[in-house]
N, C-alpha and C. Protein backbone atom coordinates (compact mmCIF):
# COMPACT_ATOMS: atom_id res chain seq x y z
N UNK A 1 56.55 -49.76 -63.88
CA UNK A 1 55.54 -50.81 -63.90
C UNK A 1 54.15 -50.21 -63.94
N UNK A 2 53.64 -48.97 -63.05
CA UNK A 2 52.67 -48.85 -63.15
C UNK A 2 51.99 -47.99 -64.46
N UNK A 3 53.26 -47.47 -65.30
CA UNK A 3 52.84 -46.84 -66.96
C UNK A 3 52.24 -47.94 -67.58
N UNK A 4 53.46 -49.32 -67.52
CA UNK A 4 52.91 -50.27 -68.41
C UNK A 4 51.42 -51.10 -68.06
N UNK A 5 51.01 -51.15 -66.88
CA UNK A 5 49.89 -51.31 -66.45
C UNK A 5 48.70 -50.35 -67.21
N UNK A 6 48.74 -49.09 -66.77
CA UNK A 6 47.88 -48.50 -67.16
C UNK A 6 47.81 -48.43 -68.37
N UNK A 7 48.75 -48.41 -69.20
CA UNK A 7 48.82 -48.64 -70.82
C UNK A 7 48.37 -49.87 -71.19
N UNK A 8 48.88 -50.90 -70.53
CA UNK A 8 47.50 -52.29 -71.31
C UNK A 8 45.78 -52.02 -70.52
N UNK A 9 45.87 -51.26 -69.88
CA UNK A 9 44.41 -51.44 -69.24
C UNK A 9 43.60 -50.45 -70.43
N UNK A 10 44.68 -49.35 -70.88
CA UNK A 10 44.00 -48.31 -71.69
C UNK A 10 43.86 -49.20 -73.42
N UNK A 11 44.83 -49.91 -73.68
CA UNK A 11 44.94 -50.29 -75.03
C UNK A 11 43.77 -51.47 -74.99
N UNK A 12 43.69 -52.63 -74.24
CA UNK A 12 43.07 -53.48 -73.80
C UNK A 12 41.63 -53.30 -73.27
N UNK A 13 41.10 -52.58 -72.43
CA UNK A 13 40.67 -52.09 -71.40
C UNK A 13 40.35 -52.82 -70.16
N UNK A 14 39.24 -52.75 -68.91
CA UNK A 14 39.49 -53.76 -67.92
C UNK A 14 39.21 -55.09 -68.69
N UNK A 15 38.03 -55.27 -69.36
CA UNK A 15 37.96 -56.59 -69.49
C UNK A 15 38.75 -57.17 -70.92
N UNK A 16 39.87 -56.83 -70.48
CA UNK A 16 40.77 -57.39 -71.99
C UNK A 16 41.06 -58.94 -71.75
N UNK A 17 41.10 -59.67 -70.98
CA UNK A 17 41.15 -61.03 -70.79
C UNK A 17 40.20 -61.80 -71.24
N UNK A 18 41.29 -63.71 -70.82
CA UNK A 18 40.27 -64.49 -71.18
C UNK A 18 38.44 -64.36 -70.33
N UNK A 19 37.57 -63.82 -70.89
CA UNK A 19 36.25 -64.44 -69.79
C UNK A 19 36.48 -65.89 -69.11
N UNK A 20 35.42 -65.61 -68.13
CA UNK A 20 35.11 -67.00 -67.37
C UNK A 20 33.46 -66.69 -67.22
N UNK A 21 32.81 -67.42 -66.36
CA UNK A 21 31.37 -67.32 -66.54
C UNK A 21 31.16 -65.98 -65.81
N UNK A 22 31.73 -65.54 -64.55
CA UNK A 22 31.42 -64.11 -64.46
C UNK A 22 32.76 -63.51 -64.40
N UNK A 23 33.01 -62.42 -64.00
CA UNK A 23 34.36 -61.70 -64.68
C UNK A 23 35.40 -62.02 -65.57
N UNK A 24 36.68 -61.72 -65.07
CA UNK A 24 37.66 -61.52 -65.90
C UNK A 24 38.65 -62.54 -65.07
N UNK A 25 39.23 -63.57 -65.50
CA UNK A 25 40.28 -64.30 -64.97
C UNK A 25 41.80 -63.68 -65.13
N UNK A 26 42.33 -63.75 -64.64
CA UNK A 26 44.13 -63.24 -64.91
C UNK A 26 45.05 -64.15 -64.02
N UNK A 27 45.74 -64.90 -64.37
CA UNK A 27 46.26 -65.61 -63.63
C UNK A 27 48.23 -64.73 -63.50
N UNK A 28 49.13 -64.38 -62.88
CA UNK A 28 49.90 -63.88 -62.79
C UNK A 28 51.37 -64.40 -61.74
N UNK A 29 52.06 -65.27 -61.87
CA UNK A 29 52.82 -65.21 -61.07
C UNK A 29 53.33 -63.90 -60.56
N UNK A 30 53.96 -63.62 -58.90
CA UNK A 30 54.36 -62.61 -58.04
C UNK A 30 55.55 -63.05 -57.54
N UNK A 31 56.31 -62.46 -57.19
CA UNK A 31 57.56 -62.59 -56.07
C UNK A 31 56.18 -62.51 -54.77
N UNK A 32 57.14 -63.53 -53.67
CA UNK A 32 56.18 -63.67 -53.00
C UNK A 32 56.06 -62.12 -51.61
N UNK A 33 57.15 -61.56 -51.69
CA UNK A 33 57.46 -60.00 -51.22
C UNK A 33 56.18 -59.02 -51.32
N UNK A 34 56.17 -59.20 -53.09
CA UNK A 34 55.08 -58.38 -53.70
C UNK A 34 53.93 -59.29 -53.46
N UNK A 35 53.43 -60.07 -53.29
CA UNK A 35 51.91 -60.38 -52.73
C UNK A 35 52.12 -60.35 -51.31
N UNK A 36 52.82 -60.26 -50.42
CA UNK A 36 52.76 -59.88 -49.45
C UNK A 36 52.36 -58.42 -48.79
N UNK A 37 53.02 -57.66 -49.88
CA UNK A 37 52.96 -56.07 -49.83
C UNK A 37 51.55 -55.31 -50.03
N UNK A 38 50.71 -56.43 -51.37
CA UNK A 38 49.44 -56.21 -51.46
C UNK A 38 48.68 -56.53 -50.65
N UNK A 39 48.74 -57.69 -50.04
CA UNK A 39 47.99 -58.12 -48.79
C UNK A 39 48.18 -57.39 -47.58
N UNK A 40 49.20 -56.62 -47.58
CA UNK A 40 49.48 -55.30 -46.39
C UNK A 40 48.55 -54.51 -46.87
N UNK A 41 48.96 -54.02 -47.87
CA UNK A 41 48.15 -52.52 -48.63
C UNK A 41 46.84 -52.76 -48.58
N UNK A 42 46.51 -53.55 -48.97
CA UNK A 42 45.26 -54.07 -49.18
C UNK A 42 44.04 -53.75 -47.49
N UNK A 43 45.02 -54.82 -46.68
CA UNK A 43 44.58 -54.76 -45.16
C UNK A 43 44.63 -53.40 -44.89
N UNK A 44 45.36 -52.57 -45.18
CA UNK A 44 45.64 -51.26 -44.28
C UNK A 44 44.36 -49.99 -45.03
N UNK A 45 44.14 -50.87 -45.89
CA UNK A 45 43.22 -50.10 -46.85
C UNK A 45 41.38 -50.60 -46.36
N UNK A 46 41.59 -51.77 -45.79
CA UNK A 46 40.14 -52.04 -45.13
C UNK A 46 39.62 -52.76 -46.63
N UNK A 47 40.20 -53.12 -47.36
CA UNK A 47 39.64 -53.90 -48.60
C UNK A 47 40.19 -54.84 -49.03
N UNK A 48 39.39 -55.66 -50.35
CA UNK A 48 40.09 -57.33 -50.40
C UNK A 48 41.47 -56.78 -51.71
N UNK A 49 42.58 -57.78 -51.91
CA UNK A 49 43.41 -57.72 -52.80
C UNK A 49 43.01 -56.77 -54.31
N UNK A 50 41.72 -57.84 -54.66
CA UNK A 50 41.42 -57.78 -56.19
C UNK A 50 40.51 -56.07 -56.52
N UNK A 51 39.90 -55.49 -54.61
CA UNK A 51 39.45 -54.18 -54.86
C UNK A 51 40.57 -53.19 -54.90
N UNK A 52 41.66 -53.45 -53.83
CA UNK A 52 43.10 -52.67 -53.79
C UNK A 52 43.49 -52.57 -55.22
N UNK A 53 43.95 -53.80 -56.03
CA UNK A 53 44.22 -53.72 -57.39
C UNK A 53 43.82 -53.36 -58.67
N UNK A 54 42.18 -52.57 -58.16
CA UNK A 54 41.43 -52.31 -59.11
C UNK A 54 41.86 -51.06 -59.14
N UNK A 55 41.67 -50.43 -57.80
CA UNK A 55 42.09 -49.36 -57.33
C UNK A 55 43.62 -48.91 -57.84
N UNK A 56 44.52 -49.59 -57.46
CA UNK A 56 45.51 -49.16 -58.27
C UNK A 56 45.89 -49.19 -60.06
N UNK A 57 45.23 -49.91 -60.53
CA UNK A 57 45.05 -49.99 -61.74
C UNK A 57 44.25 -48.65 -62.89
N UNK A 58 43.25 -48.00 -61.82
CA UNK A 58 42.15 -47.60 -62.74
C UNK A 58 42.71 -45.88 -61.83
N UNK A 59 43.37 -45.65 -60.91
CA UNK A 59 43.74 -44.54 -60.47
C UNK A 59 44.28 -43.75 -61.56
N UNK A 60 45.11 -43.88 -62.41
CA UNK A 60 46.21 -43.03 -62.89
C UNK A 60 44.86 -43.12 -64.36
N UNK A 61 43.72 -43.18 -64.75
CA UNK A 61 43.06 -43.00 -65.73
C UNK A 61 42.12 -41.89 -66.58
N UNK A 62 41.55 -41.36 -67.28
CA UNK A 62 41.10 -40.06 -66.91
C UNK A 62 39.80 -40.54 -66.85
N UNK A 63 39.20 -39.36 -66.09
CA UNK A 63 37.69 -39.98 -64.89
C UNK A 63 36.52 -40.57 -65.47
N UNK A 64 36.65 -40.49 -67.32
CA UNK A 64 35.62 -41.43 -67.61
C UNK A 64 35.98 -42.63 -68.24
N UNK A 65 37.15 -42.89 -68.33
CA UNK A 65 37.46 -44.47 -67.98
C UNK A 65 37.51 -45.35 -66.91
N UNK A 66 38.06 -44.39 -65.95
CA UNK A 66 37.97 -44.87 -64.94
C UNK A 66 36.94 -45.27 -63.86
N UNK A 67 35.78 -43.90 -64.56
CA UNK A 67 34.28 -44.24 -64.01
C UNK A 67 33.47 -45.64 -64.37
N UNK A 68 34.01 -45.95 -65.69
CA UNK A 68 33.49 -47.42 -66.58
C UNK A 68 34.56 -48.38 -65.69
N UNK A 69 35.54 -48.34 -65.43
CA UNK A 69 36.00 -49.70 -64.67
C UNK A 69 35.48 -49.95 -63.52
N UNK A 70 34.73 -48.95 -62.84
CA UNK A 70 34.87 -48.86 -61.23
C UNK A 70 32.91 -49.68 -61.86
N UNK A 71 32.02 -48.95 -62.74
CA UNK A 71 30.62 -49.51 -63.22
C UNK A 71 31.09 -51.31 -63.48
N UNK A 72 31.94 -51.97 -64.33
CA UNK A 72 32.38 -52.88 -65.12
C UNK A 72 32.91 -53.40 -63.43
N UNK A 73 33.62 -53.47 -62.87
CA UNK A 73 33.81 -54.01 -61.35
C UNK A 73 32.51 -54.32 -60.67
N UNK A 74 31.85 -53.35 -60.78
CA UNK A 74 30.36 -53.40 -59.48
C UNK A 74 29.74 -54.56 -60.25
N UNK A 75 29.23 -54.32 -61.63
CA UNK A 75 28.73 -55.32 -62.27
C UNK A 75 29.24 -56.61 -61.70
N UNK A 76 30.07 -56.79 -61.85
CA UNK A 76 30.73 -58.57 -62.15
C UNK A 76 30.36 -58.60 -60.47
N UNK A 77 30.91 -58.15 -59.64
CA UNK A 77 30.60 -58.71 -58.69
C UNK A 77 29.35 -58.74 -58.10
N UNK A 78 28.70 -58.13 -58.47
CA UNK A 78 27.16 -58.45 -58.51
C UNK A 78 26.85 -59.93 -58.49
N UNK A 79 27.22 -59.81 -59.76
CA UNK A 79 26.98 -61.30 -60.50
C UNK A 79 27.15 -62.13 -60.06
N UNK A 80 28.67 -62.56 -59.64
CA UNK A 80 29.49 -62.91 -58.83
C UNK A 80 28.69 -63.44 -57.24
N UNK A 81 28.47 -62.11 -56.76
CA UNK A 81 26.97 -62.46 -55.20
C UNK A 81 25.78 -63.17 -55.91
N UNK A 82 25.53 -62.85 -56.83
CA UNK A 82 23.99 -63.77 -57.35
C UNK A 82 24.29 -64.96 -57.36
N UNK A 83 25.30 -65.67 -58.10
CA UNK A 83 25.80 -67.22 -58.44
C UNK A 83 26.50 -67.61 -56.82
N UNK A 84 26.85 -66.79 -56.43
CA UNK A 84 26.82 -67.67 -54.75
C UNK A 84 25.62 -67.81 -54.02
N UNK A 85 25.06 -66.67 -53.85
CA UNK A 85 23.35 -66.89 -53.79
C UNK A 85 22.89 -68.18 -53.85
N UNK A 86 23.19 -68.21 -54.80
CA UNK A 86 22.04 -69.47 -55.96
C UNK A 86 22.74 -70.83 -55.67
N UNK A 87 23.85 -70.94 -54.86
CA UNK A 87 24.54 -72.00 -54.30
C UNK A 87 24.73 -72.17 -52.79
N UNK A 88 23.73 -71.25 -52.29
CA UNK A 88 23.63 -71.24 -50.89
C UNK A 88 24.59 -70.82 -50.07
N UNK A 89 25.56 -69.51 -50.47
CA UNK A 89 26.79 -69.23 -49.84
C UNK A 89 26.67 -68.01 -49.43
N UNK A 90 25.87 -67.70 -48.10
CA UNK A 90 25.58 -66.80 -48.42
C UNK A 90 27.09 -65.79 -47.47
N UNK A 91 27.85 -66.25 -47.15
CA UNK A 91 29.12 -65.56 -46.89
C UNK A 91 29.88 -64.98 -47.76
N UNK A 92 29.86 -66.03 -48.58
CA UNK A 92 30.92 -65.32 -49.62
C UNK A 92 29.92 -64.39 -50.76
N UNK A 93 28.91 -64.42 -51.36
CA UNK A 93 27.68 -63.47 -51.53
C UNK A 93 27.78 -62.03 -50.90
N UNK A 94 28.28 -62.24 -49.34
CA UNK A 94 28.07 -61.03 -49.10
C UNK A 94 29.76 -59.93 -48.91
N UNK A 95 30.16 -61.03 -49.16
CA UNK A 95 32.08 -60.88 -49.50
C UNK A 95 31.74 -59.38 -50.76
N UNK A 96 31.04 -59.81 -51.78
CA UNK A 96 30.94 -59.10 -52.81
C UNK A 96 30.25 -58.06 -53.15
N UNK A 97 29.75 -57.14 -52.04
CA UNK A 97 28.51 -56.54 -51.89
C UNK A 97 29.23 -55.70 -50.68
C-alpha cells in the first residue's frame, strides 16, 4: 500500500485532486480499525491525522519533492488560518499554525 501511495503522489503530485477554495479535498472510505490506528499514530505523534498522513505520504520521497509537499502543506494551511480568521474562529485558526 504504501508503494502505491507514493507512486500516485509522485505521478499526480500532492495537489493531484479535486481543489476546493483552500487545499486539496480527498474524500476516502477506511475500515474503521485503520482510522483508528491513525488516530493512535497520529496522538502518539503529538499531531493532527491530516499532518501524520502528510508525513507518511511524503516520507518515502526524494528530499526535493518532498521539501515542495511539506512548502505546498504550510501554504494551504496558512490559508486555511486566514479564512478562519476572517470568520472569527480564532481556535480553529490557530489549529493550523
Amino acid at each position: 500500500m504504501q508503494k502505491d501511495l507514493t507512486s500516485l503522489i509522485r505521478r499526480e503530485g500532492v495537489n493531484g485532486c479535486r481543489k476546493r477554495s483552500v487545499g486539496t479535498a480527498l474524500s476516502i472510505k477506511l475500515p474503521r480499525s485503520i482510522v483508528k490506528r491513525l488516530e493512535r499514530e497520529a496522538h502518539k505523534a503529538g499531531i493532527s491525522v491530516e499532518e501524520y498522513l502528510i508525513e507518511f505520504l511524503l516520507r518515502d520521497l526524494d528530499p526535493r519533492d518532498r521539501a515542495e509537499g511539506y512548502i505546498d502543506a504550510a501554504k494551504e494551511l496558512l490559508e486555511q488560518a486566514k479564512e478562519e480568521l476572517a470568520r472569527g474562529d480564532v481556535r480553529q485558526a490557530a489549529e493550523k499554525v
